[in-house]
Protein backbone atom coordinates (compact mmCIF):
# COMPACT_ATOMS: atom_id res chain seq x y z
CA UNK A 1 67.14 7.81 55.22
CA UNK A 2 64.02 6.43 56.84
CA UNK A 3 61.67 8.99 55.11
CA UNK A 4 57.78 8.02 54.93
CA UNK A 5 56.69 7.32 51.33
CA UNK A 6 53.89 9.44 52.01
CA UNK A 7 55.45 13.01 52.71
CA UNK A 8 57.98 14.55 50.84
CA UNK A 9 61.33 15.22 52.18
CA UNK A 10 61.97 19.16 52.79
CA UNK A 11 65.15 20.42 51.76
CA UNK A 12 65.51 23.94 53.94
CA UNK A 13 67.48 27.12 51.75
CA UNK A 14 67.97 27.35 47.86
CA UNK A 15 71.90 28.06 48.09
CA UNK A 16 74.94 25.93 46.52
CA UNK A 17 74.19 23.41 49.32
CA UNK A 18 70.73 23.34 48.73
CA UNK A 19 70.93 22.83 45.02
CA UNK A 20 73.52 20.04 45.47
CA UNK A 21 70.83 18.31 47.71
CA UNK A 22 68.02 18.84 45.51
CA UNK A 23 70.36 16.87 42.59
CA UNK A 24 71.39 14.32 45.06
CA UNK A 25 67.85 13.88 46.17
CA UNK A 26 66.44 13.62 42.41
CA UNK A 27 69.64 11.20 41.80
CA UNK A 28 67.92 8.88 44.31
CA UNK A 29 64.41 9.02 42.82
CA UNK A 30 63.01 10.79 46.20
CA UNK A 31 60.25 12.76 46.44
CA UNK A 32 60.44 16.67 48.00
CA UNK A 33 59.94 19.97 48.41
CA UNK A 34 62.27 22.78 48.82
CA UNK A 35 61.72 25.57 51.24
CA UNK A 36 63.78 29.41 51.03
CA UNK A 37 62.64 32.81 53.18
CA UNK A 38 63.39 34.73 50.04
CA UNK A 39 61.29 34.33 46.78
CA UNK A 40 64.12 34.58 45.02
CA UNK A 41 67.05 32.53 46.13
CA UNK A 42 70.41 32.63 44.34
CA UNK A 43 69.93 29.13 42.81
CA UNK A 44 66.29 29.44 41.60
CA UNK A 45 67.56 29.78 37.99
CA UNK A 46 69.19 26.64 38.25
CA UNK A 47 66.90 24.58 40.30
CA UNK A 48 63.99 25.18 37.68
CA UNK A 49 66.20 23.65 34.69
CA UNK A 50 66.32 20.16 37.00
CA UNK A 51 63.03 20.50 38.91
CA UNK A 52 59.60 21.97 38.59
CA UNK A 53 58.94 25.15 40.05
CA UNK A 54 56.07 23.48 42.36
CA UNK A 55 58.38 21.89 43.90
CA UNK A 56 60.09 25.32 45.27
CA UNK A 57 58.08 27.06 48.21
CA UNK A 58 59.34 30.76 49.63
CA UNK A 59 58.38 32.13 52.95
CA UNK A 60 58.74 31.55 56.11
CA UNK A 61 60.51 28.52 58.31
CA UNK A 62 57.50 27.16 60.57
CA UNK A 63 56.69 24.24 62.25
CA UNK A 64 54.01 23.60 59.06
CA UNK A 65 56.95 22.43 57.43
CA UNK A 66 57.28 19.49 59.81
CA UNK A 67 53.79 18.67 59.41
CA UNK A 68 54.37 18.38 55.89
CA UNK A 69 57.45 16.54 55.84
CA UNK A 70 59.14 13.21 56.26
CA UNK A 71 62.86 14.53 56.96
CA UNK A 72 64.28 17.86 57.14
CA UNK A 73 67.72 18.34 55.47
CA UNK A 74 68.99 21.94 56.36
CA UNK A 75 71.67 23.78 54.08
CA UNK A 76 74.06 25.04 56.77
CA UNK A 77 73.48 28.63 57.16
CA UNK A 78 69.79 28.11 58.30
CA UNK A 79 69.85 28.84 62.19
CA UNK A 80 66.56 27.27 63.20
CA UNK A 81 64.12 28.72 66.21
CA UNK A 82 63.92 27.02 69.32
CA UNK A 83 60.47 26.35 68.53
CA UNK A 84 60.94 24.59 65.40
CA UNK A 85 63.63 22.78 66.91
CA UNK A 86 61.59 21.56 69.58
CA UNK A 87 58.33 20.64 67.55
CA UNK A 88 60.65 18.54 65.05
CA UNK A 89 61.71 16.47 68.02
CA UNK A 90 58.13 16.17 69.57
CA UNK A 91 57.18 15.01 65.88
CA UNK A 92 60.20 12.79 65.39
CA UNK A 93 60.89 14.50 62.77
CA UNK A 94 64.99 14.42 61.88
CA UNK A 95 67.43 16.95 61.08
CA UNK A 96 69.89 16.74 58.86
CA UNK A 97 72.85 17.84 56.97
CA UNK A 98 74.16 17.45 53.29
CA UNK A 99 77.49 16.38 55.30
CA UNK A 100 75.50 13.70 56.84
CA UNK A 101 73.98 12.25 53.22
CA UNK A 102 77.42 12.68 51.86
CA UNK A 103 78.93 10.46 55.01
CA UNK A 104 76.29 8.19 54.50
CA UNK A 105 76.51 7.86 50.89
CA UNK A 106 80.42 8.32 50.03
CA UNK A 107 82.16 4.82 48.73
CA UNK A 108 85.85 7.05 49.19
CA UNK A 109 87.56 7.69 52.17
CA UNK A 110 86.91 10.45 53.60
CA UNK A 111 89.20 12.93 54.97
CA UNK A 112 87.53 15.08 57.25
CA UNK A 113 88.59 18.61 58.59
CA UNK A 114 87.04 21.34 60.65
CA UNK A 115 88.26 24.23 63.31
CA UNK A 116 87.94 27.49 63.94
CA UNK A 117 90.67 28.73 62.18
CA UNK A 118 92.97 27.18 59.38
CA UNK A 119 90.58 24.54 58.23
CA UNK A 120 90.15 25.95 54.77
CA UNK A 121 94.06 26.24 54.36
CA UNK A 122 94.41 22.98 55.56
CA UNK A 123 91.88 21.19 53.45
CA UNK A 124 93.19 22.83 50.38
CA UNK A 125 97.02 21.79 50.95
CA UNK A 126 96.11 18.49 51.83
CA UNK A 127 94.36 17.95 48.60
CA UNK A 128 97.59 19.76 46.85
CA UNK A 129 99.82 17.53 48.52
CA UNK A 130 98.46 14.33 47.59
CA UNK A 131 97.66 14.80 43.90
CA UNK A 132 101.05 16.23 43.44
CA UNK A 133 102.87 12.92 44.91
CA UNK A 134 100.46 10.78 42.73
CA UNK A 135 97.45 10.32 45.07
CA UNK A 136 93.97 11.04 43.25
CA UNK A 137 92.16 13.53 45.72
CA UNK A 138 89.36 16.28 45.57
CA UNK A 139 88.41 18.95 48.35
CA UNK A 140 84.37 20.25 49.09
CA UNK A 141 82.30 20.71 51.60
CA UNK A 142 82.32 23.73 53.37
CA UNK A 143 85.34 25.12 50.85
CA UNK A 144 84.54 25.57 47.24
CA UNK A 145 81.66 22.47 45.75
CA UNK A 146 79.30 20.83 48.01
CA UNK A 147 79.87 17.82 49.02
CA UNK A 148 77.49 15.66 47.43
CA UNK A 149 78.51 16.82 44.29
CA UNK A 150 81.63 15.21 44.78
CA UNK A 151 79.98 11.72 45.08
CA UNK A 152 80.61 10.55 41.64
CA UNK A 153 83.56 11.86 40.90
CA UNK A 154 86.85 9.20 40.26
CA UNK A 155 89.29 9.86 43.04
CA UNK A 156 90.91 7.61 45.69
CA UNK A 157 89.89 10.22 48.87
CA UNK A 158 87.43 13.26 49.55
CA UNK A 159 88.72 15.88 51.76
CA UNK A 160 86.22 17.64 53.09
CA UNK A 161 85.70 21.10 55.15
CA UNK A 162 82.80 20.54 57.95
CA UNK A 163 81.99 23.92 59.42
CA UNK A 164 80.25 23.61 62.87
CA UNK A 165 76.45 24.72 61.15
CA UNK A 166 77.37 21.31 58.87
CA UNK A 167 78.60 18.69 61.76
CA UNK A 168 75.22 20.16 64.28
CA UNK A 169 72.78 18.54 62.15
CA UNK A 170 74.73 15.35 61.14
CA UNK A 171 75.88 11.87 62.83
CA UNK A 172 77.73 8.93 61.65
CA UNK A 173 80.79 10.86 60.19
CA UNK A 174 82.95 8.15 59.28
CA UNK A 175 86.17 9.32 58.29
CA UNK A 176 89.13 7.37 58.00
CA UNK A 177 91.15 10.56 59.31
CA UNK A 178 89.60 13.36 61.19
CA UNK A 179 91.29 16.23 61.68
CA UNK A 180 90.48 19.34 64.12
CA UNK A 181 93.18 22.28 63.73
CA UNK A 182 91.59 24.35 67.15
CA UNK A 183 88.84 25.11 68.94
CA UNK A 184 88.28 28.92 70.29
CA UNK A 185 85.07 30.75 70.57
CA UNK A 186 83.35 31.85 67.50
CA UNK A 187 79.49 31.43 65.98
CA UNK A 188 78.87 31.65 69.56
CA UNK A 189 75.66 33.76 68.16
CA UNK A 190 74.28 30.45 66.79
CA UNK A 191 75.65 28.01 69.08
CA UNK A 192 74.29 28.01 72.57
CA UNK A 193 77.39 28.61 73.99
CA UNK A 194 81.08 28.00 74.07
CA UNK A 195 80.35 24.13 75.74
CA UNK A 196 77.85 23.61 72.88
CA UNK A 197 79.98 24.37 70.33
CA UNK A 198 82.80 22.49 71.19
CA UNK A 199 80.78 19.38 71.71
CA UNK A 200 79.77 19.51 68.27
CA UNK A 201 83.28 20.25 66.75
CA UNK A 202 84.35 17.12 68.68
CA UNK A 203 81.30 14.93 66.67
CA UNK A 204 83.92 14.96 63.98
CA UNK A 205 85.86 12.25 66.23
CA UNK A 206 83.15 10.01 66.57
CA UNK A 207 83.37 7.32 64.24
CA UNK A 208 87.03 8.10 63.17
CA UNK A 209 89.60 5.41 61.82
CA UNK A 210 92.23 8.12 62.69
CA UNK A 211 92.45 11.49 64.82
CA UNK A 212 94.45 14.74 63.95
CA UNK A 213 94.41 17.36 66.42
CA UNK A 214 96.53 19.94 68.23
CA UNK A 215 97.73 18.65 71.51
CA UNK A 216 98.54 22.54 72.36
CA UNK A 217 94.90 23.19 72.91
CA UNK A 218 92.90 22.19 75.95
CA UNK A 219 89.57 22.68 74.45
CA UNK A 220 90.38 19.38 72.23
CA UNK A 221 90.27 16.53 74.79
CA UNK A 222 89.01 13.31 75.16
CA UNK A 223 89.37 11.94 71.84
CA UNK A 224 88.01 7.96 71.69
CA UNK A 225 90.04 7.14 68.67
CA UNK A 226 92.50 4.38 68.64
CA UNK A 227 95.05 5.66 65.99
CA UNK A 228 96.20 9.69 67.22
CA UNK A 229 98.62 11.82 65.36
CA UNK A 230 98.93 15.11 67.30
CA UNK A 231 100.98 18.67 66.50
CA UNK A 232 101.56 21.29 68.45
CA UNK A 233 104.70 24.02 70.02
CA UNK A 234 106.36 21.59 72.18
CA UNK A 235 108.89 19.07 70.89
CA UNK A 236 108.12 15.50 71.28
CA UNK A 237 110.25 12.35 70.32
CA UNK A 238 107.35 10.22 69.47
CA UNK A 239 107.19 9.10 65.80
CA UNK A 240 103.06 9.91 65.44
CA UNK A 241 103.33 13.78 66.62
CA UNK A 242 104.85 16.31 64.54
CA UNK A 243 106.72 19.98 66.33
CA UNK A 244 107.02 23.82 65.55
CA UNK A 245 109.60 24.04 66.60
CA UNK A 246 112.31 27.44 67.00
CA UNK A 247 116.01 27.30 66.91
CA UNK A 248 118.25 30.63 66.08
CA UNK A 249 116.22 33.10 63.90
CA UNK A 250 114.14 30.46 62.06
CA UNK A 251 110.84 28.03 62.39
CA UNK A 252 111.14 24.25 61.64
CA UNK A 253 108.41 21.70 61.19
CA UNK A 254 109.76 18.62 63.12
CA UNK A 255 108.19 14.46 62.90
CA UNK A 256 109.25 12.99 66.00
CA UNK A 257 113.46 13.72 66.41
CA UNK A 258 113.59 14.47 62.55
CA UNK A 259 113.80 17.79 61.36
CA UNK A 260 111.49 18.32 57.79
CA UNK A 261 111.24 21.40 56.79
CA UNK A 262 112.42 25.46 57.55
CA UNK A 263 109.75 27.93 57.46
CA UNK A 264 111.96 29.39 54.92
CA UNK A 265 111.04 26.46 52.64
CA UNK A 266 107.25 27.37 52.84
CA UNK A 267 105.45 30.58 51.32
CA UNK A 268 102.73 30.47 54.00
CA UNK A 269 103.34 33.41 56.68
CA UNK A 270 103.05 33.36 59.97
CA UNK A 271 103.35 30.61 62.93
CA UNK A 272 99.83 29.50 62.62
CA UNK A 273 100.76 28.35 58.91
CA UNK A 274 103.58 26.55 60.24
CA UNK A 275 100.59 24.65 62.17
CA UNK A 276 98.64 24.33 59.46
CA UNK A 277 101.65 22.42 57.47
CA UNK A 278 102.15 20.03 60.57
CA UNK A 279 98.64 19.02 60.68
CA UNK A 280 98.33 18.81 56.89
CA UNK A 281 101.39 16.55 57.69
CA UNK A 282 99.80 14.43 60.36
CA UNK A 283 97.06 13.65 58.01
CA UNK A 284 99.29 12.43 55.49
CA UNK A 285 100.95 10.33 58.09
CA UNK A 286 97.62 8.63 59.35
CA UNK A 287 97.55 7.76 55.51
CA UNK A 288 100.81 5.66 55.98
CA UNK A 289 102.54 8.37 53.42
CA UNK A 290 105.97 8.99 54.43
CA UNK A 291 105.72 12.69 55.31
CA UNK A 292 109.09 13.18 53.56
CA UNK A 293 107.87 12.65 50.00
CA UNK A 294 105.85 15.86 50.95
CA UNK A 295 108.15 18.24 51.09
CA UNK A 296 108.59 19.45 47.71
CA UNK A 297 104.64 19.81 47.12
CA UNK A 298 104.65 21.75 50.78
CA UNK A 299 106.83 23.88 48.92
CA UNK A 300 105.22 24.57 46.25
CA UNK A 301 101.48 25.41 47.45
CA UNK A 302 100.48 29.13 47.14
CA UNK A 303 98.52 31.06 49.76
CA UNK A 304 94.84 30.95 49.71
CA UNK A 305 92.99 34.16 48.86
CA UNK A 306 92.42 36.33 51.65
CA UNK A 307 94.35 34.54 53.95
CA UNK A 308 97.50 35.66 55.00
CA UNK A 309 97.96 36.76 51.40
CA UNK A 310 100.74 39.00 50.68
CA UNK A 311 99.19 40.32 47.58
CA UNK A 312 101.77 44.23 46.94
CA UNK A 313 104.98 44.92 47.65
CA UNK A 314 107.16 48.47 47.37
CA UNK A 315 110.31 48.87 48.54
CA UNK A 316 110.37 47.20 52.08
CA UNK A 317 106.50 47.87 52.54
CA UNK A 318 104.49 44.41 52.33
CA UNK A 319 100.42 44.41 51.94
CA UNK A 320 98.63 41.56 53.24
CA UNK A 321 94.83 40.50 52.71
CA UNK A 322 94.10 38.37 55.63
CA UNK A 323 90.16 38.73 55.46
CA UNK A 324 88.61 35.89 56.41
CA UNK A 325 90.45 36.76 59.96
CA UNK A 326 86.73 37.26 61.37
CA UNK A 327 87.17 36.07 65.30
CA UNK A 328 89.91 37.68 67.38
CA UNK A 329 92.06 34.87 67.25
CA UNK A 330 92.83 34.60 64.02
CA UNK A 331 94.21 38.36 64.38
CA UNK A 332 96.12 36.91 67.42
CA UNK A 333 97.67 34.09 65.44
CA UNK A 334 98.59 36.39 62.21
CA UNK A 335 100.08 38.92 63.94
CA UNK A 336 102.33 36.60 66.09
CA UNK A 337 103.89 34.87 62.92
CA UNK A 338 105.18 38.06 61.34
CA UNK A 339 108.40 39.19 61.59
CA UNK A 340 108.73 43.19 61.75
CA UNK A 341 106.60 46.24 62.44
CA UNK A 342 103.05 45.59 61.50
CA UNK A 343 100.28 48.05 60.84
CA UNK A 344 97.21 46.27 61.28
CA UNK A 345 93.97 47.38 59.87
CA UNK A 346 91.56 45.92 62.98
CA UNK A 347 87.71 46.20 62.42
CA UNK A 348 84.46 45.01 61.39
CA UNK A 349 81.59 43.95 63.74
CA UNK A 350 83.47 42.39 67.22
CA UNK A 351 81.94 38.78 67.77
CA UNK A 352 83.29 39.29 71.41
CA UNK A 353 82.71 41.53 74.15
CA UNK A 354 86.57 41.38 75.52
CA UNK A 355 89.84 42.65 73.58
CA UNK A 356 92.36 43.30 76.03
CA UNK A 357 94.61 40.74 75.03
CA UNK A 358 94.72 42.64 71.70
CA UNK A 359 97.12 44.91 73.96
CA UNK A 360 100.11 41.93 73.40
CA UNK A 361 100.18 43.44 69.61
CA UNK A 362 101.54 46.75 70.89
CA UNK A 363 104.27 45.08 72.92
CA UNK A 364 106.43 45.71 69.79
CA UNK A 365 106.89 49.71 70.06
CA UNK A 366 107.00 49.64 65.99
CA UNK A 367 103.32 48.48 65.72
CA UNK A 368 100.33 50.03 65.07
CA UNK A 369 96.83 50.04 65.07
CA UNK A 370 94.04 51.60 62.38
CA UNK A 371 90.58 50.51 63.91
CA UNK A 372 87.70 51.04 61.39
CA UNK A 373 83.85 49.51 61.52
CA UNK A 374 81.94 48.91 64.93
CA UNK A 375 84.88 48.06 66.45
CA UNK A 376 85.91 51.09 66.94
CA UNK A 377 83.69 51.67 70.83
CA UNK A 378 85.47 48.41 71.76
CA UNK A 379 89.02 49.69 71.29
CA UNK A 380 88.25 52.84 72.48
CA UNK A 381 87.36 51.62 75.75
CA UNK A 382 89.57 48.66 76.57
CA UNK A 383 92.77 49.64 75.04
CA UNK A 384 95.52 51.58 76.43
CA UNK A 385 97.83 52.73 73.73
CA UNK A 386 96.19 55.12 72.29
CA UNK A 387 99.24 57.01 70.66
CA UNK A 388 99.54 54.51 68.65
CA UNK A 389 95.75 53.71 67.61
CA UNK A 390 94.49 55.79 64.51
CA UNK A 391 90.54 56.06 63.83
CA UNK A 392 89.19 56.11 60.58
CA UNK A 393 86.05 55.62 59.20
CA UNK A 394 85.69 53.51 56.51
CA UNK A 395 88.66 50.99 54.57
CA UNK A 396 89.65 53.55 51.98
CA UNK A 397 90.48 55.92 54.56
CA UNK A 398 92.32 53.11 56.48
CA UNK A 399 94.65 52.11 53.37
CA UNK A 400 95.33 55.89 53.18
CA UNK A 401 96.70 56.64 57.02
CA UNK A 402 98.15 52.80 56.56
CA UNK A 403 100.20 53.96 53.89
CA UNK A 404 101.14 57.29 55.36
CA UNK A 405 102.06 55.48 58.30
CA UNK A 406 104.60 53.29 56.59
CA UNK A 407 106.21 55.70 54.46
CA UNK A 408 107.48 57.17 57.54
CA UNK A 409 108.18 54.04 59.56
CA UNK A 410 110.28 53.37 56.11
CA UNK A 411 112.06 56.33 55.98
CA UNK A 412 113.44 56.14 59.80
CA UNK A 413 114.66 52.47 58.88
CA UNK A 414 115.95 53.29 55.69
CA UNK A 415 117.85 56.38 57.89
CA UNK A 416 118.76 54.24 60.79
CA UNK A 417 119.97 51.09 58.21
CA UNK A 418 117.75 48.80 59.41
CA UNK A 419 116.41 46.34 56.97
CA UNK A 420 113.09 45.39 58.85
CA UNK A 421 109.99 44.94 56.03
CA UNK A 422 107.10 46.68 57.11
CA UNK A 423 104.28 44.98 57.02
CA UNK A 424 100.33 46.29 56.12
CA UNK A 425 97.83 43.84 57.52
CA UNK A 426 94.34 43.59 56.82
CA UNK A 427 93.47 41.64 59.75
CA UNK A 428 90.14 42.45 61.08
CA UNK A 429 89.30 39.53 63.83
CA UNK A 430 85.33 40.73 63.02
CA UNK A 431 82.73 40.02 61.10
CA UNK A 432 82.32 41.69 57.71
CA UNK A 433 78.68 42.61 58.16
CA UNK A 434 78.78 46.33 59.37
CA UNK A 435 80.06 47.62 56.19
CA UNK A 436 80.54 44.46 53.22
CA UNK A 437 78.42 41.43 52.25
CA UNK A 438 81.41 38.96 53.71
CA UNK A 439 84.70 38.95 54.18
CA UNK A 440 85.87 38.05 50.37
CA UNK A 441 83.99 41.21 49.42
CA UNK A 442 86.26 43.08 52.13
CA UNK A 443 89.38 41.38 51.03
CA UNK A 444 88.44 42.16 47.03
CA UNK A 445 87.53 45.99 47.99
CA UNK A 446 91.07 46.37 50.10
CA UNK A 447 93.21 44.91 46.87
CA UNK A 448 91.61 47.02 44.76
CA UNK A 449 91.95 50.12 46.79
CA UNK A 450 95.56 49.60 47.07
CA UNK A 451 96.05 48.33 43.53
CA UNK A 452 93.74 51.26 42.25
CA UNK A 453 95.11 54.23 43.97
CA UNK A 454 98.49 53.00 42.85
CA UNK A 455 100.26 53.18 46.52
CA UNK A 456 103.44 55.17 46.47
């Protein structure tokens, strides 16, 4: 940091992040001041037993904070105005993240993962995989503690979630394996646009001993890395890629010409989990871990909360929380992995204007659709297949005409001696915003309505 000795540094939002970078800050003996919109900020109780209240300043986010400051380090859900953003460069005044100190300051490698979807699922099996087969590891970042609380921990590698708000504001990310699981649009009302926000995925590459992506998507190209491990649908021979690939009625996970591992082997659901496994297996591969001792530890990890997260069963009728689906496709990818009839409980607030290709869900004539939320206009008016659409109002009404819906799906099966398993899926492809606080309040509130109204 090349911070004046005569200003403070300002540390921007009094979250988790925030706090972690106040503690790192006060770790390093430097002097600053931190800066929320709200007067009370969810970490005030905690920031007052480390620093003194002076310190702490609520109100607004102007360009008087640059005036007053040396550096700016932003937690990541601060979306700055043009104006600011302009006056700090005029005033040569940087901007950066708590990813960017942690890069900076980190003496363990550093295993870094971001995407649009999957990167949560990946980071966490990753860090399951190698402290089960004897590796010391620890996960943060965007998932679960901050990164700069992970600093002083003992363990031989940090593997760390970078959301796109993180890797804007930082530079430098020296990882010895990067890893980027997709890129499709989403934040695109922070980012400038869909260009924007694939540039700064990309930043992830830049100073990379080793790259992990999937070769299946065109939006992840021209990667200046010397040492690339790729995954993807298509079956390659080469020993540094790893292949979904299908043969009879089942999935396998292939490295080069050797087969691993059958879907059946793996309690994740869905194709896009099967993606998730072979990039959690290139990463271990850029490691130089032989991707075989994995296999048991792939076997044992559990589903994440809210994510593809088959949380009730009855009879033949499955219930799945998959939540944090909050861009359309991550709906796209769940529903393509199941095997069966699917009722899929689609809604929220749309973060795009276009959902025709939703229409490829009803191509199965057992599927159907209950659309709840501000969604609701959007389906109306692009989508054909209305017979088989149901409107509701709110998610208790949607578990109720979801499980109406299945009885009698079940029934005809059960008549007709077919052994399909119906499957409920909360899998919104929205934002949360229109009706819960995020999407692990919607997840929590759908478990407990089923759970609660005892289903069946």
């Amino acid at each position: 940091m090349n911070e004046s000795k005569d200003l403070p540094i300002a540390v921007i939002g009094l979250g988790i992040t925030g706090l972690s970078i106040v503690r790192f800050l006060k770790k390093n003996n430097k002097s600053f001041k931190v800066y929320d919109t709200r007067d009370n900020p969810p970490r005030i109780e905690e920031f007052s037993k480390i620093s003194s209240k002076l310190e702490f300043i609520p109100g607004p986010i102007n360009k008087n904070i640059i005036d007053r400051s040396s550096l700016i380090i932003t937690s990541p859900g601060i979306n700055f105005s043009k104006d600011f953003l302009d006056y700090s460069k005029k005033s040569k005044i940087k901007i950066i993240s708590d990813i960017h100190c942690f890069c900076k300051s980190s003496k363990k490698d550093i295993i870094g993962i971001t995407g649009s979807n999957g990167k949560t699922t990946v980071t966490s099996l990753i860090t399951h995989i190698l402290n089960d087969i004897g590796y010391s590891a620890t996960s943060g970042g965007n998932i679960g503690e901050p990164a700069l609380n992970l600093l002083d921990k003992e363990h031989q590698y940090n593997v760390i979630e970078m959301s796109s708000f993180q890797l804007e504001y930082s530079k430098n990310i020296s990882c010895k394996t990067a890893l980027i699981t997709n890129i499709t649009p989403d934040h695109l009302d922070r980012h400038k646009n869909f260009e924007d926000y694939k540039k700064i995925k990309m930043k992830i590459f830049e100073m990379a001993e080793n790259a992990v992506y999937f070769r299946s998507d065109k939006n992840i190209k021209n990667i200046n890395v010397k040492n690339k491990i790729s995954f993807g649908l298509d079956k390659l021979d080469d020993k540094k890629t790893f292949s979904i690939i299908k043969e009879g009625n089942n999935h396998y996970i292939y490295h080069g010409k050797d087969r691993l591992i059958n879907e059946d082997q793996i309690n994740l659901i869905g194709q896009h989990n099967l993606l998730n496994v072979a990039a959690a297996l290139g990463v271990i591969l850029s490691l130089d871990i032989d991707p075989k001792l994995t296999l048991d530890s792939i076997s044992s990890f559990k589903p994440i909360e809210h994510r593809m997260e088959e949380f009730y069963t009855y009879k033949n009728i499955s219930w799945i929380n998959d939540s944090k689906s909050t861009n359309l496709e991550a709906t796209l990818a769940a529903v393509k992995g199941i095997k069966g009839p699917i009722i899929l409980l689609f809604g929220g607030r749309p973060k795009t204007e276009n959902i025709k290709e939703v229409e490829k869900f009803f191509f199965n004539s057992s599927n159907k659709m209950i659309v709840f939320g501000e969604m609701k206009e959007l389906v109306e008016a692009q989508l054909k297949n209305k017979d088989k659409i149901i409107f509701v109002d709110n998610l208790e009404e949607a578990v109720e005409r979801a499980n109406i819906q299945a009885l009698d799906l079940n029934r005809y099966l059960t008549k007709n001696k077919i052994n399909d398993k119906i499957n409920i899926l909360l899998s919104p492809g929205c934002a949360s915003f229109d009706m819960f606080s995020d999407y692990i309040d919607r997840g929590n509130q759908f478990k407990n309505i089923v759970i609660e109204k005892s289903i069946y």
